[in-house]
Each structure stands twice: as structure tokens, then as C-alpha cells.
Protein backbone atom coordinates (compact mmCIF):
# COMPACT_ATOMS: atom_id res chain seq x y z
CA UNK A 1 2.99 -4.15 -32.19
CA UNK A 2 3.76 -3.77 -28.63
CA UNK A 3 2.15 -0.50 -27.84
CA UNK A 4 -0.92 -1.41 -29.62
CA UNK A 5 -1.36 -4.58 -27.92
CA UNK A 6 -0.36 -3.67 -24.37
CA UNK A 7 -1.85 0.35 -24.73
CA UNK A 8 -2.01 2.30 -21.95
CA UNK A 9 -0.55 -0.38 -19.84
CA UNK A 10 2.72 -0.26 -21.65
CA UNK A 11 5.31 1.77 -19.68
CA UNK A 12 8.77 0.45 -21.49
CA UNK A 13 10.31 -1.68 -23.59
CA UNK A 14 13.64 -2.37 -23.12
CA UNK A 15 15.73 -4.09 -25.90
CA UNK A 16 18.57 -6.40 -23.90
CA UNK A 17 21.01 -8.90 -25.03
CA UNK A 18 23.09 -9.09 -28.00
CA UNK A 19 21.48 -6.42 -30.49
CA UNK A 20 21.63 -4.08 -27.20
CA UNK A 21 25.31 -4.95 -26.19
CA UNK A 22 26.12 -4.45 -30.68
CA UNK A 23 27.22 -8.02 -30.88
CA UNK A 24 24.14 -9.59 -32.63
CA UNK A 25 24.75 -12.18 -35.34
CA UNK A 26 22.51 -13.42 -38.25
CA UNK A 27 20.85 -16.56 -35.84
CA UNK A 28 20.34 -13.87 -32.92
CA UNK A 29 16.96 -12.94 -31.66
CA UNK A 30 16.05 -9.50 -30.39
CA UNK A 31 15.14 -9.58 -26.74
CA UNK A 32 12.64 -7.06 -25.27
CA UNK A 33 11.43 -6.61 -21.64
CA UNK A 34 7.93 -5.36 -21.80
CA UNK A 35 7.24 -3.23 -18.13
CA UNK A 36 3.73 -2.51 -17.58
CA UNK A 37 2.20 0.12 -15.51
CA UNK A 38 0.60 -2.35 -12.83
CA UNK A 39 1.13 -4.29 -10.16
CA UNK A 40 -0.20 -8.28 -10.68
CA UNK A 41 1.22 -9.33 -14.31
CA UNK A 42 1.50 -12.65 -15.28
CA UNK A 43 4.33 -13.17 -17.37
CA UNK A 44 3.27 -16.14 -19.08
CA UNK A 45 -0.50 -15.16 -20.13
CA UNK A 46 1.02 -11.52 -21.01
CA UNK A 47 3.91 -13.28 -23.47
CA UNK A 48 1.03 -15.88 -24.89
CA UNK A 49 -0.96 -13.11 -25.65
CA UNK A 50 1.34 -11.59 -28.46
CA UNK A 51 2.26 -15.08 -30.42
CA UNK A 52 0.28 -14.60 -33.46
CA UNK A 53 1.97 -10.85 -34.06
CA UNK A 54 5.40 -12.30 -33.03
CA UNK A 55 5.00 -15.40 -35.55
CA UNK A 56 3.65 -12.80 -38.26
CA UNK A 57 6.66 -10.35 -37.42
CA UNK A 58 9.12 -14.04 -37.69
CA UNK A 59 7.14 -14.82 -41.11
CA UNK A 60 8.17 -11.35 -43.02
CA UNK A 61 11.51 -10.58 -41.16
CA UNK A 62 13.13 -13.93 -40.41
CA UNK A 63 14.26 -12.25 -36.86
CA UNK A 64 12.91 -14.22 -33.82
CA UNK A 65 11.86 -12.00 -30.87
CA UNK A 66 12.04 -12.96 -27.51
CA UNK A 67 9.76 -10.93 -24.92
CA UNK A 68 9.70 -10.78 -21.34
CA UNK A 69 6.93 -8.71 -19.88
CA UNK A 70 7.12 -7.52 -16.11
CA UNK A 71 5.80 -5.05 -13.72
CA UNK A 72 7.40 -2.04 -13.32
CA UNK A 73 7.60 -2.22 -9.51
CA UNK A 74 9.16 -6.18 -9.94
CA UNK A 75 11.44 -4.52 -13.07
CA UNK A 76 13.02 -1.33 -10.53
CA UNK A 77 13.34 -3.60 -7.05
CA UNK A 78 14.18 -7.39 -8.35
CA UNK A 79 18.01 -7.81 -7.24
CA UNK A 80 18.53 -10.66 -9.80
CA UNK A 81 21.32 -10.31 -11.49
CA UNK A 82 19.19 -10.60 -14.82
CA UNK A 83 17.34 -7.33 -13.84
CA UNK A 84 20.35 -6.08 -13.03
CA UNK A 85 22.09 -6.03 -16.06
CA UNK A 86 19.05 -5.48 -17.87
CA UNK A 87 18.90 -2.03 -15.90
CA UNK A 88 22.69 -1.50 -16.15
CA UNK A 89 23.11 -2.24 -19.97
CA UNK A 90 19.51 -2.41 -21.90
CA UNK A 91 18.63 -0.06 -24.17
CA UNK A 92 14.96 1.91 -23.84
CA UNK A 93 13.65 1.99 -27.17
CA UNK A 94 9.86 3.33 -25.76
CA UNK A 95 9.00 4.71 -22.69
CA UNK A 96 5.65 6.05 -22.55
CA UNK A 97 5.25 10.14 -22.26
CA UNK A 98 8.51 10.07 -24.93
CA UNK A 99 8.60 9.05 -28.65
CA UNK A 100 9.84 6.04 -29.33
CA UNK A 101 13.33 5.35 -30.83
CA UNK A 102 13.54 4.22 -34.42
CA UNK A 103 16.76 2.97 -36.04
CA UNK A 104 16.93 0.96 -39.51
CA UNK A 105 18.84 -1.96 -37.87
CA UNK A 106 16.99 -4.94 -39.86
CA UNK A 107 14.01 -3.35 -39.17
CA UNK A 108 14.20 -4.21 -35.50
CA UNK A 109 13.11 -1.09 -34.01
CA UNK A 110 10.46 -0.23 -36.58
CA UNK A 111 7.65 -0.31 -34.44
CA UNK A 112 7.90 -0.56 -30.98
């Protein structure tokens, strides 16, 4: 879904929060940060653009997503402690040049 939608912009997605840390419960959503190869993103209009896939992946998996999407340059420099632990304990599931990782974990990582 991702890499179709964001294409060669895409340069990572980064699964964070609790199915990263291994403490994920039946009500927990799977959070990705989406970093894209450029410099001017806007979050918001980036995020609104994948709704209808995200409600269609909701409909036949029951698993909210969250997404984040950021530039790369804002993802590698921000001191906020939120990028910060996103850098210090996220797991890359895609980074462009490299296949992406696939696990069977409700289906989460199916498609990145």
C-alpha cells in the first residue's frame, strides 16, 4: 500500500510503538513513520492522502494503522524526543534499495 502510493518518493517506513517494542495487544494499532525522499512534505495532506487504503486495510483486518509521514532530512536532525526514540527503538520494515521485511504477525507486515 505504502510503496505504491508514495513510489519513488518512499525512502522508509518505520514501524514504532507497541508492535515494534513486542508489547502489542488486541485494541493496539500499528504505527508507521513514512520518510520520504524530499524536502517540503506536508504531513497532513501526505496522511489524508492514504485514508481510503487505510479504511479498506481496517475493513478486512480489524487492525487500525496509524501513519506519520516525514521528510527524511526533518526524520535524521529533529531532536524531539519522539524522533528520538523512533530512531533509537523503531523497527525498518522497508527502506528503499533493500527488500522489504515480511513477517506473518496478523498480517501486519504483509505489504509494506
Amino acid at each position: 500500500m505504502m510503496r505504491r502510493h508514495y513510489g519513488d518518493r518512499l525512502l522508509k517506513i518505520i514501524l514504532f510503538g507497541s508492535y515494534a517494542r513486542g508489547d502489542f495487544h488486541d485494541d493496539s494499532d500499528v504505527d508507521y513513520l513514512v520518510v520520504l525522499d524530499e524536502e517540503n512534505v506536508s504531513p497532513f495532506t501526505e496522511v489524508s492522502a492514504t485514508i481510503t487504503a487505510r479504511n479498506a486495510y481496517y475493513l478486512d483486518t480489524f487492525i487500525p494503522i496509524s501513519v506519520i509521514v516525514v521528510s527524511y532530512s526533518h526524520y535524521s536532525t529533529s531532536n524531539r524526543i519522539f524522533y528520538r526514540e523512533v530512531r533509537k527503538d523503531g523497527k525498518c520494515i522497508y527502506e528503499r534499495g533493500f527488500k522489504p521485511l515480511h513477517q506473518e504477525s496478523r498480517g501486519v507486515f504483509s505489504e509494506c
